[in-house]
PDB file of N, CA and C in Angstrom:
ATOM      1  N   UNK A   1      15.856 -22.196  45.000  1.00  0.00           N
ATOM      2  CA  UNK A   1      15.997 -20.800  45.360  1.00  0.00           C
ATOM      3  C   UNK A   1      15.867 -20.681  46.878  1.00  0.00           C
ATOM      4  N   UNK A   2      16.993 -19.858  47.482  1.00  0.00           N
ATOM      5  CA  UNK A   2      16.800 -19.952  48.982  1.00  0.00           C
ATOM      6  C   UNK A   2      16.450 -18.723  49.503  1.00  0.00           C
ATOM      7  N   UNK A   3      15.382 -18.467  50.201  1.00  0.00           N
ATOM      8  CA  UNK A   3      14.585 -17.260  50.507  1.00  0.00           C
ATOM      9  C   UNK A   3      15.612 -16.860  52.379  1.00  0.00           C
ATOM     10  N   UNK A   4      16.271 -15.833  52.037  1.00  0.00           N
ATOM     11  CA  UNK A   4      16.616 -15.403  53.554  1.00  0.00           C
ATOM     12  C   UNK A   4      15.383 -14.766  53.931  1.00  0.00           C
ATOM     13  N   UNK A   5      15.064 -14.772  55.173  1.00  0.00           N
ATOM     14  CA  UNK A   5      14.354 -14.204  55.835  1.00  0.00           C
ATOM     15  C   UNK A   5      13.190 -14.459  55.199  1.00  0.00           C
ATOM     16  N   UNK A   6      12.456 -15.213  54.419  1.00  0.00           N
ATOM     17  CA  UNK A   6      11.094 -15.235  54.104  1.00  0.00           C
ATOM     18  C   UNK A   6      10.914 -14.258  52.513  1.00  0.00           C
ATOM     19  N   UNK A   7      11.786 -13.547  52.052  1.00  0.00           N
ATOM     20  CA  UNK A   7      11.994 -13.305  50.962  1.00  0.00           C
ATOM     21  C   UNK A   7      13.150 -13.929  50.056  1.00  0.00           C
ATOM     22  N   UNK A   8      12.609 -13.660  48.912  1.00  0.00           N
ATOM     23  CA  UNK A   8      14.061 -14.071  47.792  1.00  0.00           C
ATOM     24  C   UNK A   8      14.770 -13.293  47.661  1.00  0.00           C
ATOM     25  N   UNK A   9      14.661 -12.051  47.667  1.00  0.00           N
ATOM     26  CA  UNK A   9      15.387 -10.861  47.162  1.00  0.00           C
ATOM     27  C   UNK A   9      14.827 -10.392  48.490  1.00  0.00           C
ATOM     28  N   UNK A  10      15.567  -9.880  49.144  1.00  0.00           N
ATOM     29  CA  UNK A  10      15.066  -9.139  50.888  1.00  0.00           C
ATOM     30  C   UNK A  10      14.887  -7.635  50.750  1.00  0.00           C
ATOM     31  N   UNK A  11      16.554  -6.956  49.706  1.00  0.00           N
ATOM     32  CA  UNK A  11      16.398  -6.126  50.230  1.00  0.00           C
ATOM     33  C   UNK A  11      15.972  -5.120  48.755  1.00  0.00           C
ATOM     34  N   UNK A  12      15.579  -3.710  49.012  1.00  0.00           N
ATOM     35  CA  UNK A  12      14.422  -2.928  48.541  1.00  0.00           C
ATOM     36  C   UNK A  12      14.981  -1.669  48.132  1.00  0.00           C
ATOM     37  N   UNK A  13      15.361  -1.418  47.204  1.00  0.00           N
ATOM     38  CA  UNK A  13      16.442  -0.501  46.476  1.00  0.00           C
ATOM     39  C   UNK A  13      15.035   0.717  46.151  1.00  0.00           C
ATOM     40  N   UNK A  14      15.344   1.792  46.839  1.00  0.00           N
ATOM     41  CA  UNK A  14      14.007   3.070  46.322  1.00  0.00           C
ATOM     42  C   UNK A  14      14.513   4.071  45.917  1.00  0.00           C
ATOM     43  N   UNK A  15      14.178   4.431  44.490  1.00  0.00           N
ATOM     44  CA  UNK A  15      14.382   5.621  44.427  1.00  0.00           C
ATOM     45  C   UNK A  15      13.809   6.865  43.901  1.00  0.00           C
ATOM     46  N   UNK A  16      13.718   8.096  44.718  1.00  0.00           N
ATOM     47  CA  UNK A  16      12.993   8.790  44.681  1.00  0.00           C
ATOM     48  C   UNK A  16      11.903   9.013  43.211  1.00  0.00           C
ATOM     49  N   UNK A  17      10.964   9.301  43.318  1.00  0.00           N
ATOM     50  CA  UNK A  17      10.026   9.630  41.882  1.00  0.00           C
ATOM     51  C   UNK A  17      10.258   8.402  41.011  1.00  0.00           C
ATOM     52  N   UNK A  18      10.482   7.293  41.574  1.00  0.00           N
ATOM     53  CA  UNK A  18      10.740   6.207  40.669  1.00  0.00           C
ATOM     54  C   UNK A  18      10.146   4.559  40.535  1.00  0.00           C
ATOM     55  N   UNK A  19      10.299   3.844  40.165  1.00  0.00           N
ATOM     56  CA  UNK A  19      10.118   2.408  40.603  1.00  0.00           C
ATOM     57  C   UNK A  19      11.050   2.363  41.815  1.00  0.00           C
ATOM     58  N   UNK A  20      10.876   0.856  42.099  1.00  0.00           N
ATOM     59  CA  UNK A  20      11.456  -0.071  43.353  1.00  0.00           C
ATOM     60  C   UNK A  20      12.160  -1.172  42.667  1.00  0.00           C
ATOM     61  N   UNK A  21      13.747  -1.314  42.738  1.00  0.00           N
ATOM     62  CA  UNK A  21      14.128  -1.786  42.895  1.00  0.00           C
ATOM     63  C   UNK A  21      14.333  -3.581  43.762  1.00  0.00           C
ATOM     64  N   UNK A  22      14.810  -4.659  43.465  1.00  0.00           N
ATOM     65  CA  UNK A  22      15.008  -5.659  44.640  1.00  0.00           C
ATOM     66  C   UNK A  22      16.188  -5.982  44.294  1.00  0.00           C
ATOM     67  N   UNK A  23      17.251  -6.666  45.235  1.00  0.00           N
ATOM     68  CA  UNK A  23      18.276  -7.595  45.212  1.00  0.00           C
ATOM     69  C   UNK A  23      18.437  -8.389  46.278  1.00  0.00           C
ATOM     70  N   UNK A  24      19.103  -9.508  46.205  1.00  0.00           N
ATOM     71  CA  UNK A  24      19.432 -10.808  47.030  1.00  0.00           C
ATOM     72  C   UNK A  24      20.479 -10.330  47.988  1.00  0.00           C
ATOM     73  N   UNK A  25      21.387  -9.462  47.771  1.00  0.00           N
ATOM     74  CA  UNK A  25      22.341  -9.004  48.614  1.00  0.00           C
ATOM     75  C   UNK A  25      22.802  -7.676  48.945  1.00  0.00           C
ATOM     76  N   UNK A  26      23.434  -7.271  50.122  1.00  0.00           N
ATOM     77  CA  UNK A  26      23.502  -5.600  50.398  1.00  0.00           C
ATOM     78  C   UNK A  26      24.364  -5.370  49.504  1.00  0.00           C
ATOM     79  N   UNK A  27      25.360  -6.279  49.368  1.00  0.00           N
ATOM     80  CA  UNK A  27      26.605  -5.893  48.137  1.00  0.00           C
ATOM     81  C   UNK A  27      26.290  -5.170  46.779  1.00  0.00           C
ATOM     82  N   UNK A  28      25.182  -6.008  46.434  1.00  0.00           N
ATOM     83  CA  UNK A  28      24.793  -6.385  45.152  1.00  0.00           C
ATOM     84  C   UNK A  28      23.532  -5.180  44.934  1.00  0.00           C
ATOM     85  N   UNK A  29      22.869  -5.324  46.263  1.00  0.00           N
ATOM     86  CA  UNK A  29      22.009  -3.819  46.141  1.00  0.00           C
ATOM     87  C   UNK A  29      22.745  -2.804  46.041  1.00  0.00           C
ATOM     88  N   UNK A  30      24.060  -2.537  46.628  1.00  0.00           N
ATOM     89  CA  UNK A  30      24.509  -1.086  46.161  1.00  0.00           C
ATOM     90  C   UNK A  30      24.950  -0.544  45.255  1.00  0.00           C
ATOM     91  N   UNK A  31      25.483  -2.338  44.229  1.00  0.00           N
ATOM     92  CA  UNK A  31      25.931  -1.728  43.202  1.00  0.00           C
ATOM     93  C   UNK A  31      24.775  -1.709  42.229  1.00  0.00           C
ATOM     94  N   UNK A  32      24.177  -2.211  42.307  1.00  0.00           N
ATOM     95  CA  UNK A  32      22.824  -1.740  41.732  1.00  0.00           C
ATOM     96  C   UNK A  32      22.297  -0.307  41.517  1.00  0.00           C
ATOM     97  N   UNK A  33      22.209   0.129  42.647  1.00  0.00           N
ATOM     98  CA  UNK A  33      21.994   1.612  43.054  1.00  0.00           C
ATOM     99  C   UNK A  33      23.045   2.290  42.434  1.00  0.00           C
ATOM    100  N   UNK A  34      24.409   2.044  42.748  1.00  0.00           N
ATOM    101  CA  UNK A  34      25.524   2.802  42.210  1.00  0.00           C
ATOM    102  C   UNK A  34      25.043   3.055  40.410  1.00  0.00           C
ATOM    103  N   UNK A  35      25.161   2.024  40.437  1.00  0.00           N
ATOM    104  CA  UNK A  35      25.066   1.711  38.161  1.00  0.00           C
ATOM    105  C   UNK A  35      23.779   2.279  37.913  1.00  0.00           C
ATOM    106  N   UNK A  36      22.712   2.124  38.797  1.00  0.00           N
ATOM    107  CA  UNK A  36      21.376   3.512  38.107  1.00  0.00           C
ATOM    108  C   UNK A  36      21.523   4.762  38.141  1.00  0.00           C
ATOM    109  N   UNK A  37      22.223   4.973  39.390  1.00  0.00           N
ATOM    110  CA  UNK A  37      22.094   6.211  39.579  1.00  0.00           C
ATOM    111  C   UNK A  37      23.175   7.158  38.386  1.00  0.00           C
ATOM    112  N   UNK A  38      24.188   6.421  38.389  1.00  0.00           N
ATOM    113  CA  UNK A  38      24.994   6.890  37.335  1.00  0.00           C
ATOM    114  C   UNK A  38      24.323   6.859  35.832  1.00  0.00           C
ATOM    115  N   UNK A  39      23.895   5.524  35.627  1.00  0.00           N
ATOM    116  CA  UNK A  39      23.342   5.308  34.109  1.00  0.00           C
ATOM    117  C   UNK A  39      21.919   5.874  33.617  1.00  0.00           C
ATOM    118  N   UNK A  40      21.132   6.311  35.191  1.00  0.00           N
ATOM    119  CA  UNK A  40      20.009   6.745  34.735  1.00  0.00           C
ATOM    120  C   UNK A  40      19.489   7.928  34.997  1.00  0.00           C
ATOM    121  N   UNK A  41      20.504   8.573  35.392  1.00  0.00           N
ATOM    122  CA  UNK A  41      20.442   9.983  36.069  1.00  0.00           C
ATOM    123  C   UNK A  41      19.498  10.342  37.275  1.00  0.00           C
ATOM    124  N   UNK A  42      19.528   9.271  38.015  1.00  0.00           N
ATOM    125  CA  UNK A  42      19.034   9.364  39.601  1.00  0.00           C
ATOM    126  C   UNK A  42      19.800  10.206  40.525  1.00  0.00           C
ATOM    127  N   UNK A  43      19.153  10.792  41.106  1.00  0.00           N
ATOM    128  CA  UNK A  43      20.392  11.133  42.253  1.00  0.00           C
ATOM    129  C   UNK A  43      20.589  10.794  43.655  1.00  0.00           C
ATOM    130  N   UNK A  44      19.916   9.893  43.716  1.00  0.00           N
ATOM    131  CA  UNK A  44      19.956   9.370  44.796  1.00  0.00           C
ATOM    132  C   UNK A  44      19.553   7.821  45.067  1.00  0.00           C
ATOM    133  N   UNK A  45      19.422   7.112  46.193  1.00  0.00           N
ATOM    134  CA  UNK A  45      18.579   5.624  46.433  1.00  0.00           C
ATOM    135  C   UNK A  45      18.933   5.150  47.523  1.00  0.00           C
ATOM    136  N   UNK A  46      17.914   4.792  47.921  1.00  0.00           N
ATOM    137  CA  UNK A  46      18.084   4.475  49.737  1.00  0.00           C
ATOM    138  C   UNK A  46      17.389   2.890  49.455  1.00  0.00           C
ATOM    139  N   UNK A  47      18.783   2.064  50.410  1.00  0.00           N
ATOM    140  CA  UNK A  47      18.485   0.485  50.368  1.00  0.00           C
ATOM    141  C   UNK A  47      17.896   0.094  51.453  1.00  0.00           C
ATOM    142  N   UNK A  48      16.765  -0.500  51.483  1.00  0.00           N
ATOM    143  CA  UNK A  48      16.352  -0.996  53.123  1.00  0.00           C
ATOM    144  C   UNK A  48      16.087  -2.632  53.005  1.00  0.00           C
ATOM    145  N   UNK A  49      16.362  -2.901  54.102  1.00  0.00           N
ATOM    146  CA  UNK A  49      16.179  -4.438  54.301  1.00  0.00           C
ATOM    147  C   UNK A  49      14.490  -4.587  54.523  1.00  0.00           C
ATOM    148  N   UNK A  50      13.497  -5.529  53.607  1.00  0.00           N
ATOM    149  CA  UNK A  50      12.368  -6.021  53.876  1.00  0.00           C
ATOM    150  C   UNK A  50      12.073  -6.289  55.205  1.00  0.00           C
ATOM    151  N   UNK A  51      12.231  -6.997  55.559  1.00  0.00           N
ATOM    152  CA  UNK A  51      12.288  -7.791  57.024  1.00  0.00           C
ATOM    153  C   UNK A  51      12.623  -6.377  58.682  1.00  0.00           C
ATOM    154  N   UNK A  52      11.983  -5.781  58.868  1.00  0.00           N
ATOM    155  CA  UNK A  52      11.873  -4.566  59.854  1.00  0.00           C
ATOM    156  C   UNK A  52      11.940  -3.235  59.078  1.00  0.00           C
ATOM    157  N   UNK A  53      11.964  -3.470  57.953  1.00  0.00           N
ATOM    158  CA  UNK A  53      11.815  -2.107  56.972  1.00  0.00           C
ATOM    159  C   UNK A  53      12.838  -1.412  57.403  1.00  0.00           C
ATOM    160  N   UNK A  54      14.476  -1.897  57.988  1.00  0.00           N
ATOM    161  CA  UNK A  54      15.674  -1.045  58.636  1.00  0.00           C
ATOM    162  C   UNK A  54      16.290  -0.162  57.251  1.00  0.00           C
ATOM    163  N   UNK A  55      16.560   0.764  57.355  1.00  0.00           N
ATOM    164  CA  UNK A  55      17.751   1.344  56.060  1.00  0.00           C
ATOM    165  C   UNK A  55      18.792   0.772  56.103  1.00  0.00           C
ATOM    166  N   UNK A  56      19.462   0.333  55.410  1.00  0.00           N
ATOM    167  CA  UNK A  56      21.039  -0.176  55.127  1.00  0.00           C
ATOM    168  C   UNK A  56      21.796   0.732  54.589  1.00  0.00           C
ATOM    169  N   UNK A  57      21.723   1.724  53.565  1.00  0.00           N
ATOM    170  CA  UNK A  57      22.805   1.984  53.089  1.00  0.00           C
ATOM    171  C   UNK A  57      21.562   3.394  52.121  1.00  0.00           C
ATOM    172  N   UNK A  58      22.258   4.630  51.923  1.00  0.00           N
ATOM    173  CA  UNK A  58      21.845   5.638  51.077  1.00  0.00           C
ATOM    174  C   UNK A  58      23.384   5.883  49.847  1.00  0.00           C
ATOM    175  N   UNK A  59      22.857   5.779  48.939  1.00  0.00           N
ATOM    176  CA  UNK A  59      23.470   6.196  47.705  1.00  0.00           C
ATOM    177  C   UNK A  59      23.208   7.667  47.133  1.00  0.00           C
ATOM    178  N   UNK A  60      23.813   8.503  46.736  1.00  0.00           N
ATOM    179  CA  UNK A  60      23.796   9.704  46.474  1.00  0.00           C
ATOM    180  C   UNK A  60      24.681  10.179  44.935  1.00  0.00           C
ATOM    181  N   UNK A  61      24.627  10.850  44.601  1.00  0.00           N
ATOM    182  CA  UNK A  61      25.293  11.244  43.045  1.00  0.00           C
ATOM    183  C   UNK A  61      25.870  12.677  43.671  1.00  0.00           C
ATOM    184  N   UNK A  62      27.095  13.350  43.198  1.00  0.00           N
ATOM    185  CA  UNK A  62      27.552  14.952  43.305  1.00  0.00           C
ATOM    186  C   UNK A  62      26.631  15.646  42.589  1.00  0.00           C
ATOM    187  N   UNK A  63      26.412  16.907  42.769  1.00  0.00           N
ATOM    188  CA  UNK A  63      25.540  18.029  41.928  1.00  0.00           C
ATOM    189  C   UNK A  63      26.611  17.786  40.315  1.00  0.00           C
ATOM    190  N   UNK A  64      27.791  17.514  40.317  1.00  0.00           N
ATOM    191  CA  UNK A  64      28.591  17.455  38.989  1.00  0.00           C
ATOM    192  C   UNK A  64      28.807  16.262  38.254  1.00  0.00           C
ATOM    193  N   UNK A  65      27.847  15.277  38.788  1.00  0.00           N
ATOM    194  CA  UNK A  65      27.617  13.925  38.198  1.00  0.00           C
ATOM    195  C   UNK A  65      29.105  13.032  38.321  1.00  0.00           C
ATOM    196  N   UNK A  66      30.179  13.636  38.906  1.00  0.00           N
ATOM    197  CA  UNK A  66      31.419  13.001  39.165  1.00  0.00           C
ATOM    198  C   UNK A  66      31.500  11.931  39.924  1.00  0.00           C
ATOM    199  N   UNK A  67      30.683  11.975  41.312  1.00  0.00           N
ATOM    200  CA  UNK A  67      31.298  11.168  42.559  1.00  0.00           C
ATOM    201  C   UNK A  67      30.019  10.549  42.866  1.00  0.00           C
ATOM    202  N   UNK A  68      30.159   9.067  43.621  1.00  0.00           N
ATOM    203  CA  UNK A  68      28.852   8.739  44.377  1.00  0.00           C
ATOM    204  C   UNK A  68      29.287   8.115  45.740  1.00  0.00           C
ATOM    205  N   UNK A  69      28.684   9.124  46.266  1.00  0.00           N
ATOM    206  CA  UNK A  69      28.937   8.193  47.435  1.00  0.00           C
ATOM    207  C   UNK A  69      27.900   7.352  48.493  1.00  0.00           C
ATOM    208  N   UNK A  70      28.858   6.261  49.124  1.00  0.00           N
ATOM    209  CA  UNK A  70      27.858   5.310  49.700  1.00  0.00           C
ATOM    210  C   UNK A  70      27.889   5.461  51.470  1.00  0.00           C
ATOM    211  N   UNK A  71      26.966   6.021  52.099  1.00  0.00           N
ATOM    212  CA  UNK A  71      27.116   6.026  53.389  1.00  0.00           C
ATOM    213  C   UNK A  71      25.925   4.817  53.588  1.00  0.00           C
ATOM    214  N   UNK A  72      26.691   4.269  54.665  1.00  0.00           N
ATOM    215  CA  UNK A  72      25.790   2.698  55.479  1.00  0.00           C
ATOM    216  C   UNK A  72      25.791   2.742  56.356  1.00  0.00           C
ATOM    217  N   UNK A  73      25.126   2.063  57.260  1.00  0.00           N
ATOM    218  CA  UNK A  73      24.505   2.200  58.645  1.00  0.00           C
ATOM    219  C   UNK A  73      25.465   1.431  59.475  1.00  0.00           C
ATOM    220  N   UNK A  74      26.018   0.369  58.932  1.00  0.00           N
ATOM    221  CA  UNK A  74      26.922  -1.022  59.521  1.00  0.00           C
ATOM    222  C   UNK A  74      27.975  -0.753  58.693  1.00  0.00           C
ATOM    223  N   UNK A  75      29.552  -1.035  58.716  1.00  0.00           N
ATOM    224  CA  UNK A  75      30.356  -1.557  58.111  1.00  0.00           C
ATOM    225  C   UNK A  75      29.593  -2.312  56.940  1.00  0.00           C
ATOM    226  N   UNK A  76      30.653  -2.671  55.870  1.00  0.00           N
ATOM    227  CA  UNK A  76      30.480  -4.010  54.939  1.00  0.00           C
ATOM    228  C   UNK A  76      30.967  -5.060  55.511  1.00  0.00           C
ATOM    229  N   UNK A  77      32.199  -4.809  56.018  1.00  0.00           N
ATOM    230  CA  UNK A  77      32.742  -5.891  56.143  1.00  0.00           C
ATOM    231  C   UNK A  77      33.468  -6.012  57.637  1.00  0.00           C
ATOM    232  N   UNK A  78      33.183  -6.344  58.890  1.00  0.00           N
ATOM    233  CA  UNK A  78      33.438  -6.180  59.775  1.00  0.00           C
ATOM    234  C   UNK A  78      35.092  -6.029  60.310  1.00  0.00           C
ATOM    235  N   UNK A  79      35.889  -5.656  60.722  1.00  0.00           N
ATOM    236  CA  UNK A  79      37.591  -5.738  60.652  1.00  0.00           C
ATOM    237  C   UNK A  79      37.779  -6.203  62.020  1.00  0.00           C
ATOM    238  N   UNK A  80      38.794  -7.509  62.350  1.00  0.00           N
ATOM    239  CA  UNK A  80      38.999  -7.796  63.742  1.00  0.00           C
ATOM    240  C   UNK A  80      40.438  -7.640  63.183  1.00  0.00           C
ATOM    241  N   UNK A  81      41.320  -7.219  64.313  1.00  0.00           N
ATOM    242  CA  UNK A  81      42.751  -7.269  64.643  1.00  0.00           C
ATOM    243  C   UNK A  81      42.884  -9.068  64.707  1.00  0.00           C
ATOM    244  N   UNK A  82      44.355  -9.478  64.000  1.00  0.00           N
ATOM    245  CA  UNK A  82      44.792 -10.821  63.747  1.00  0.00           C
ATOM    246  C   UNK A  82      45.385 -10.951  65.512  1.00  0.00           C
TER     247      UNK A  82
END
């Protein structure tokens, strides 16, 4: 098992009035967050990285349970011109 940063699972999935969440990756934390919040009627969850306690990414639900959206602090995936 390979620990980034001194953890196994770094980053720290919270959500409000609730347990704490962990996952190994930002990817993988959001969809995490995404699939509770939908499956468990959360409305919200904010991902932070262990390691400087930074936020990465807030997850949110619509008042009509339709849409979720993911605002992040960084890109996912960085884009350079070829």
């Amino acid at each position: 098992m390979s620990k980034a940063n001194g953890y196994a699972r770094p980053f720290l999935i919270t959500y409000p009035g609730c347990w704490d969440g962990h996952a190994k990756t930002r990817e993988g934390a959001i969809n995490a967050a995404s699939r509770h919040c939908v499956s468990d009627g959360y409305t919200s969850a904010t991902i932070t990285h262990k390691h400087g306690m930074q936020d990465i990414a807030r997850v949110r639900v619509s008042k009509d349970r339709m849409t979720v959206t993911v605002e992040v602090v960084k890109p996912l995936k960085s884009w350079r011109p070829r």
